[in-house]
N, C-alpha and C. Protein backbone atom coordinates (compact mmCIF):
# COMPACT_ATOMS: atom_id res chain seq x y z
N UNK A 1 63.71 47.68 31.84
CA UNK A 1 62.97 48.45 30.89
C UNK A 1 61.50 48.06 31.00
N UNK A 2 60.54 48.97 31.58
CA UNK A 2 59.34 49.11 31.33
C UNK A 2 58.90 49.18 30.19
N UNK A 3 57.17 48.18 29.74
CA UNK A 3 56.58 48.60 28.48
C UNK A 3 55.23 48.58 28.81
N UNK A 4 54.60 49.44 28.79
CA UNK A 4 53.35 49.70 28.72
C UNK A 4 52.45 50.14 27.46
N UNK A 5 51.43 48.70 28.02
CA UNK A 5 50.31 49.07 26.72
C UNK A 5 49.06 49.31 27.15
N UNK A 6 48.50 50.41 26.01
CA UNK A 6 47.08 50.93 26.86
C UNK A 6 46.70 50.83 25.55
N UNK A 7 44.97 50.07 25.41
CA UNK A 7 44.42 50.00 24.45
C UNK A 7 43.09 50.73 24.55
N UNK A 8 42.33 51.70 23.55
CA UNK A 8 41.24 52.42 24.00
C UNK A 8 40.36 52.02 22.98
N UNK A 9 39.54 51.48 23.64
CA UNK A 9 37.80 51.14 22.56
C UNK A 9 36.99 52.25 22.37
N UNK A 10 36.89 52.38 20.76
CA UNK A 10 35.97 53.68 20.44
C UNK A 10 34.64 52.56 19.81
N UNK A 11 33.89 52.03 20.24
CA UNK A 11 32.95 51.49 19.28
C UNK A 11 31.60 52.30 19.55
N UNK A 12 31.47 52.87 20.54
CA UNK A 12 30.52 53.29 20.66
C UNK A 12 30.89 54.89 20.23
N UNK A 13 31.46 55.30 19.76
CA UNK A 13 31.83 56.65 19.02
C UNK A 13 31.94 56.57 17.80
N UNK A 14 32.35 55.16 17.22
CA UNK A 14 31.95 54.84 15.75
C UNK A 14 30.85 54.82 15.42
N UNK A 15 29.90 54.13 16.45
CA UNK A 15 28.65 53.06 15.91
C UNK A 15 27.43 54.80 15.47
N UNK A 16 27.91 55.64 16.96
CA UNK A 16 27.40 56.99 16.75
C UNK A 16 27.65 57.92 15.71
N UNK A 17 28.92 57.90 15.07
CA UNK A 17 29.11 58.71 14.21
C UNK A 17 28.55 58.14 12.73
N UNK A 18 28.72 56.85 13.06
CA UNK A 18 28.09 56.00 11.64
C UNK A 18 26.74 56.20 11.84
N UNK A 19 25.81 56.23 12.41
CA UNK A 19 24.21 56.46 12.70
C UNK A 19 23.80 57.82 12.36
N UNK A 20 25.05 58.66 12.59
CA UNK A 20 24.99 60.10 12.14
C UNK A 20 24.93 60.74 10.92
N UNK A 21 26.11 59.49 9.71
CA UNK A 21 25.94 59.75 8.94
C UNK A 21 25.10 59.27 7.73
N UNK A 22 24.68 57.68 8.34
CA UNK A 22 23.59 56.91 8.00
C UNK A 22 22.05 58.22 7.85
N UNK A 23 21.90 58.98 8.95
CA UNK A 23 21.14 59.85 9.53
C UNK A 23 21.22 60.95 8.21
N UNK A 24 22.17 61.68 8.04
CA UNK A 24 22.63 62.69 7.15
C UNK A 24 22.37 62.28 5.79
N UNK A 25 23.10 61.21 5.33
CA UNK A 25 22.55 60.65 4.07
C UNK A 25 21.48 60.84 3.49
N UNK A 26 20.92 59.61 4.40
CA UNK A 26 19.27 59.35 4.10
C UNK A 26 18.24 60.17 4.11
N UNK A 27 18.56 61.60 4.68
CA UNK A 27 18.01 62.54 4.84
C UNK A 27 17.96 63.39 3.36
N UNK A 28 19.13 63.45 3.10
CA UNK A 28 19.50 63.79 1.90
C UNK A 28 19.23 63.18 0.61
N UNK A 29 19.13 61.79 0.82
CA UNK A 29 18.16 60.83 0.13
C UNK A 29 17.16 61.55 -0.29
N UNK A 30 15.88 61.59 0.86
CA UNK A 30 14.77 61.72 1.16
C UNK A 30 14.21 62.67 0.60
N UNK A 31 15.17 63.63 0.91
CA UNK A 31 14.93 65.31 -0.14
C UNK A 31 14.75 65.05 -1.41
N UNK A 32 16.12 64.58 -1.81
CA UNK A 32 16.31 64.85 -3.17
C UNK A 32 15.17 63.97 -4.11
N UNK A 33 14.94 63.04 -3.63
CA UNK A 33 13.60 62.10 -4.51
C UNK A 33 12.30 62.45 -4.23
N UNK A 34 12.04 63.39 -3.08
CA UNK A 34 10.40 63.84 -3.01
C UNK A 34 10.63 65.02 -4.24
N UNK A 35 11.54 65.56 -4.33
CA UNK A 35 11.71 66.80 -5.41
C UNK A 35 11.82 65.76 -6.62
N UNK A 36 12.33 65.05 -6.82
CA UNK A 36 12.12 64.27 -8.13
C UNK A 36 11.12 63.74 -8.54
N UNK A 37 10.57 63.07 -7.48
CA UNK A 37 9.07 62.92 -7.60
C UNK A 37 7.78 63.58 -7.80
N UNK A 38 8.05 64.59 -7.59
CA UNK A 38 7.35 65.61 -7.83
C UNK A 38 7.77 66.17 -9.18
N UNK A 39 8.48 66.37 -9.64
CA UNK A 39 8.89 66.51 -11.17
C UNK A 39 8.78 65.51 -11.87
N UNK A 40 8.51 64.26 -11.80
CA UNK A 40 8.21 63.41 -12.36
C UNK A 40 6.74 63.47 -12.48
N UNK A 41 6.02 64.30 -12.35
CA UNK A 41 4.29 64.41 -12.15
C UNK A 41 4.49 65.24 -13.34
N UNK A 42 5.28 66.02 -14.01
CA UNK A 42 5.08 66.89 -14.87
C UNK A 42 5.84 66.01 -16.40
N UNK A 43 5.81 64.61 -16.40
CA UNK A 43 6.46 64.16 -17.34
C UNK A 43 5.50 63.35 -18.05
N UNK A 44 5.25 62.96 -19.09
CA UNK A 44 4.23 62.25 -19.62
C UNK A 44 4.01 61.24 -18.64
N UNK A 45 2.67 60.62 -18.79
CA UNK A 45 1.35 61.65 -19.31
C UNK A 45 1.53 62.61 -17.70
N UNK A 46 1.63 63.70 -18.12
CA UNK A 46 1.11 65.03 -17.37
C UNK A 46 0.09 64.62 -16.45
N UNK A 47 0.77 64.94 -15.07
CA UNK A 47 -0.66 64.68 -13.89
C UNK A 47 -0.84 65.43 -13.29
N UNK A 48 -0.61 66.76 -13.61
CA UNK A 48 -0.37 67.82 -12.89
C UNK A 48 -1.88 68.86 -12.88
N UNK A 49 -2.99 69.11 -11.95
CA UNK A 49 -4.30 70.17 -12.36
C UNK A 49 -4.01 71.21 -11.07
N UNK A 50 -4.15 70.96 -10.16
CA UNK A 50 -3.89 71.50 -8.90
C UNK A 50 -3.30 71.91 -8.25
N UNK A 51 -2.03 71.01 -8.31
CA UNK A 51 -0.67 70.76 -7.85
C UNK A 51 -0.88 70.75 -6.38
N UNK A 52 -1.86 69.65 -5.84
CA UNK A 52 -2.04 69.26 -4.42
C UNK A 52 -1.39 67.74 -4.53
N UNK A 53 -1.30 66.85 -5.44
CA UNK A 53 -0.30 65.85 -5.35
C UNK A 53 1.40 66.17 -5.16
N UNK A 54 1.85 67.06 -6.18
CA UNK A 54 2.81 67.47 -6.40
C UNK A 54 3.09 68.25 -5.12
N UNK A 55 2.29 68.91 -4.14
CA UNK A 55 2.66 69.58 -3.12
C UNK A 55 2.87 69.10 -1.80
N UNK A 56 2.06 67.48 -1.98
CA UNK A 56 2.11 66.76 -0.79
C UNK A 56 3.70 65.60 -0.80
N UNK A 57 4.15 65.20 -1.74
CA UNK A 57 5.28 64.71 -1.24
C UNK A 57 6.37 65.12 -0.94
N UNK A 58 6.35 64.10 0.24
CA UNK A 58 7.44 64.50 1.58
C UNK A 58 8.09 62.82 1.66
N UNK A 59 9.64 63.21 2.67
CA UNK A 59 10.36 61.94 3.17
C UNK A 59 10.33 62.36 4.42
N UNK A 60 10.34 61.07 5.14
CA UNK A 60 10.34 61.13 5.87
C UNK A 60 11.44 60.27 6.30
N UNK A 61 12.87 60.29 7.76
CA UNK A 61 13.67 59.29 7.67
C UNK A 61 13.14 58.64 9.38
N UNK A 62 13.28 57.38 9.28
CA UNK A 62 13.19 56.55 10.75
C UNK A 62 14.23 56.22 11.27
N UNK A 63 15.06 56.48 12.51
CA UNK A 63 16.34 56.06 12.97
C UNK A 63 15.75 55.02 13.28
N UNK A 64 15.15 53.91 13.68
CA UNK A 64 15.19 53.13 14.49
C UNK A 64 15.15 51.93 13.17
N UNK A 65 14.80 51.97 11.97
CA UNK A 65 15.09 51.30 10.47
C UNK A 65 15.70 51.11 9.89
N UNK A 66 17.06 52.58 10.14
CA UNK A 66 17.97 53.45 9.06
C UNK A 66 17.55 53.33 7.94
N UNK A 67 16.04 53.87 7.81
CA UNK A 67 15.50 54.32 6.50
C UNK A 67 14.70 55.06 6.08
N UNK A 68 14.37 55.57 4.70
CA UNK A 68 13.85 56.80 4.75
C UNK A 68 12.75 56.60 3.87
N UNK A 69 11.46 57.24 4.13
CA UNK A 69 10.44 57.25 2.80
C UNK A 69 9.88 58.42 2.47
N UNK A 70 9.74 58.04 0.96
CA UNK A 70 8.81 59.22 0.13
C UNK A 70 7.53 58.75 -0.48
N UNK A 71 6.85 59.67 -0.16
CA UNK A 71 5.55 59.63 -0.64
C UNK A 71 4.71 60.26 -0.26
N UNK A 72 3.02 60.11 -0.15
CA UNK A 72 2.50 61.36 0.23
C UNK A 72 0.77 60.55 0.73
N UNK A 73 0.52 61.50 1.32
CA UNK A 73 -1.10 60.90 1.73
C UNK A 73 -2.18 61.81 1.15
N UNK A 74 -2.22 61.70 -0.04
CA UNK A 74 -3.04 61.87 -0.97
C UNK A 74 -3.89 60.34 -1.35
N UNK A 75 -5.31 61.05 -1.15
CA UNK A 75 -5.83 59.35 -0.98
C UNK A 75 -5.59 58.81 -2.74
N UNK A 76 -5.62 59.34 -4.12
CA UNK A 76 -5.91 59.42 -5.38
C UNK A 76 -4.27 59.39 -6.07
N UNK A 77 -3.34 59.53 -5.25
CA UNK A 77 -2.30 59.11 -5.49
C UNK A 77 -2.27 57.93 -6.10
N UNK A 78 -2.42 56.65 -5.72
CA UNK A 78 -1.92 55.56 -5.96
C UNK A 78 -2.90 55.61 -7.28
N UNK A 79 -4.29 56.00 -7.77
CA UNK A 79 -4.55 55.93 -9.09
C UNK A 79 -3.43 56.50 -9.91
N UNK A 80 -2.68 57.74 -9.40
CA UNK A 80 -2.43 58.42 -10.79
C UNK A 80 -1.20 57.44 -10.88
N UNK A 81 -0.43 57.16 -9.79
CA UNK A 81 0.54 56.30 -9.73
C UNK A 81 0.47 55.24 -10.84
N UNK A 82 -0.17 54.28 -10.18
CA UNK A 82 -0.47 52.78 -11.23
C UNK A 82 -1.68 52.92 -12.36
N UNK A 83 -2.15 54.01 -12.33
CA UNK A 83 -3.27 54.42 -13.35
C UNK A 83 -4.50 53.41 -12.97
N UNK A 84 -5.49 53.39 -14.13
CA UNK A 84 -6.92 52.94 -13.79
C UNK A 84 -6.73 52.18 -15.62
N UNK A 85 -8.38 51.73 -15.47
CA UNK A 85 -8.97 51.82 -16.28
C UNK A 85 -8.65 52.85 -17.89
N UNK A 86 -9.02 54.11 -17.29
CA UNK A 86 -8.98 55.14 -18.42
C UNK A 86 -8.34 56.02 -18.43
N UNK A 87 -6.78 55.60 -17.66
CA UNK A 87 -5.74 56.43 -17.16
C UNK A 87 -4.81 55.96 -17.19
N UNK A 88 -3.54 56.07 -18.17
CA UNK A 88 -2.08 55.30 -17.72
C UNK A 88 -1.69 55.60 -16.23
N UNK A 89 -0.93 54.79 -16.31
CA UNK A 89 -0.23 55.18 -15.15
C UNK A 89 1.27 56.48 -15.56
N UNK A 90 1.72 57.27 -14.11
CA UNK A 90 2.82 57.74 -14.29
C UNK A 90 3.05 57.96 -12.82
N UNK A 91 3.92 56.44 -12.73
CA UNK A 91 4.63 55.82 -11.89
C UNK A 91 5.77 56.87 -11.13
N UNK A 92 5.65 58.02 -10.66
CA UNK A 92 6.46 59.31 -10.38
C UNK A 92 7.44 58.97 -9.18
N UNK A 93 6.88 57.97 -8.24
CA UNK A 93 7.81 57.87 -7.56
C UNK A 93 8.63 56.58 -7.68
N UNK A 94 8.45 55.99 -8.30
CA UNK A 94 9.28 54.88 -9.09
C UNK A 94 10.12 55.29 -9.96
N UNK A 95 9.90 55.62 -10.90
CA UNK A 95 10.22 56.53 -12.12
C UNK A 95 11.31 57.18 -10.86
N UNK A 96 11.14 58.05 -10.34
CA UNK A 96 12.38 59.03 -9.63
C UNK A 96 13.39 58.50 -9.12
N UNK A 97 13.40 57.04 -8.00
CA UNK A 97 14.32 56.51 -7.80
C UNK A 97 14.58 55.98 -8.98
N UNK A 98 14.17 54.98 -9.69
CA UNK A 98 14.80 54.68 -11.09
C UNK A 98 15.96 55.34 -11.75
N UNK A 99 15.43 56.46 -12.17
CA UNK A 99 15.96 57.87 -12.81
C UNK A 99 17.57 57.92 -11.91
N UNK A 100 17.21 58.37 -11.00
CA UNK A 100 18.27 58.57 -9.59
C UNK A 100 18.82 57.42 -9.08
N UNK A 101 18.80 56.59 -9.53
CA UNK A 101 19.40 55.31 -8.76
C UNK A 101 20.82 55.38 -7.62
N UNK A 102 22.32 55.69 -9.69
CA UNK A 102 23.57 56.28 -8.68
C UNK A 102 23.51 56.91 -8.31
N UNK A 103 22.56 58.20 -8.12
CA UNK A 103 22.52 59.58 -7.47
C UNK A 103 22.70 59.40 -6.01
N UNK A 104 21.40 58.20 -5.80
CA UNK A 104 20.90 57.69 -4.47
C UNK A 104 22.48 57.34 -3.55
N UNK A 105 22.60 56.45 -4.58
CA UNK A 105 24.10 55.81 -3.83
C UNK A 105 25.19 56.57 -3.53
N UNK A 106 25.19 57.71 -4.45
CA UNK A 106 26.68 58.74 -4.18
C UNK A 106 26.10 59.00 -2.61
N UNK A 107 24.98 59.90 -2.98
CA UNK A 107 24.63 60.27 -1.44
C UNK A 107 24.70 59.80 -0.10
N UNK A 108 24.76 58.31 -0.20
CA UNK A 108 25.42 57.26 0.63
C UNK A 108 26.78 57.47 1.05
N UNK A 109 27.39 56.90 -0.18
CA UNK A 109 28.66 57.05 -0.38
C UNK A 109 28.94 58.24 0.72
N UNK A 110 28.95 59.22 0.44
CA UNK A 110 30.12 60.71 0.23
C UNK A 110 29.44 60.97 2.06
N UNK A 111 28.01 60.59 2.78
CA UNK A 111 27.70 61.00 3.92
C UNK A 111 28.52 59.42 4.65
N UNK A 112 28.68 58.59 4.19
CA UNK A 112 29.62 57.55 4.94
C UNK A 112 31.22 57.85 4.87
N UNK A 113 31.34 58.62 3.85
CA UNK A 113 33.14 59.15 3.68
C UNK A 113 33.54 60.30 4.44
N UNK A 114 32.07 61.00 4.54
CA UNK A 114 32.85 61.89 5.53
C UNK A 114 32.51 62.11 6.51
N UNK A 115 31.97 61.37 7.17
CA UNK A 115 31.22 60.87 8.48
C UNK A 115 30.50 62.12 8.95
């Protein structure tokens, strides 16, 4: 009686599909908190005249990090952000992940569950 065993290595079809969904996630991340962040400009105190802050944030994701950022290159940002002198602050993109914290994580979650 013959027994033959054949064993097949998928790691490099995991490591890809996991990068994929690492990829998908974070992307999805990325969205959903530049839109929060941006609604967070319309919450006390109100920073909203133009809506050239509110129009500039974007995410952006880096594969080579597996991570993603929001924010924007508005040079006057970081005043309205941390405020001044004669300006509170309204911390919008803090405030958004804050706000969103488990949101953040489902989105994790559910792009790692279903690869």
């Amino acid at each position: 009686m013959g027994f033959t065993f054949e064993m097949t290595v998928n790691t490099d079809a995991v490591k890809s599909a996991s990068e994929k969904a690492i990829e998908r996630g974070l992307t999805a991340v990325g969205l959903f908190l530049a839109s929060e962040a941006a609604d967070e400009l319309e919450n006390d105190p109100r920073r909203v005249d133009t809506g050239r802050l509110k129009n500039s944030i974007t995410s952006q994701y880096e594969g080579a990090e597996q991570a993603v950022y929001v924010g924007t290159n508005v040079d006057y940002a970081i005043y309205v952000h941390e405020g001044t002198r004669r300006m509170t602050p309204n911390r919008f993109l803090k405030n958004a992940f804050e706000r969103n914290e488990d949101q953040v994580k489902q989105y994790i979650e559910e792009a790692l569950k279903n690869g």
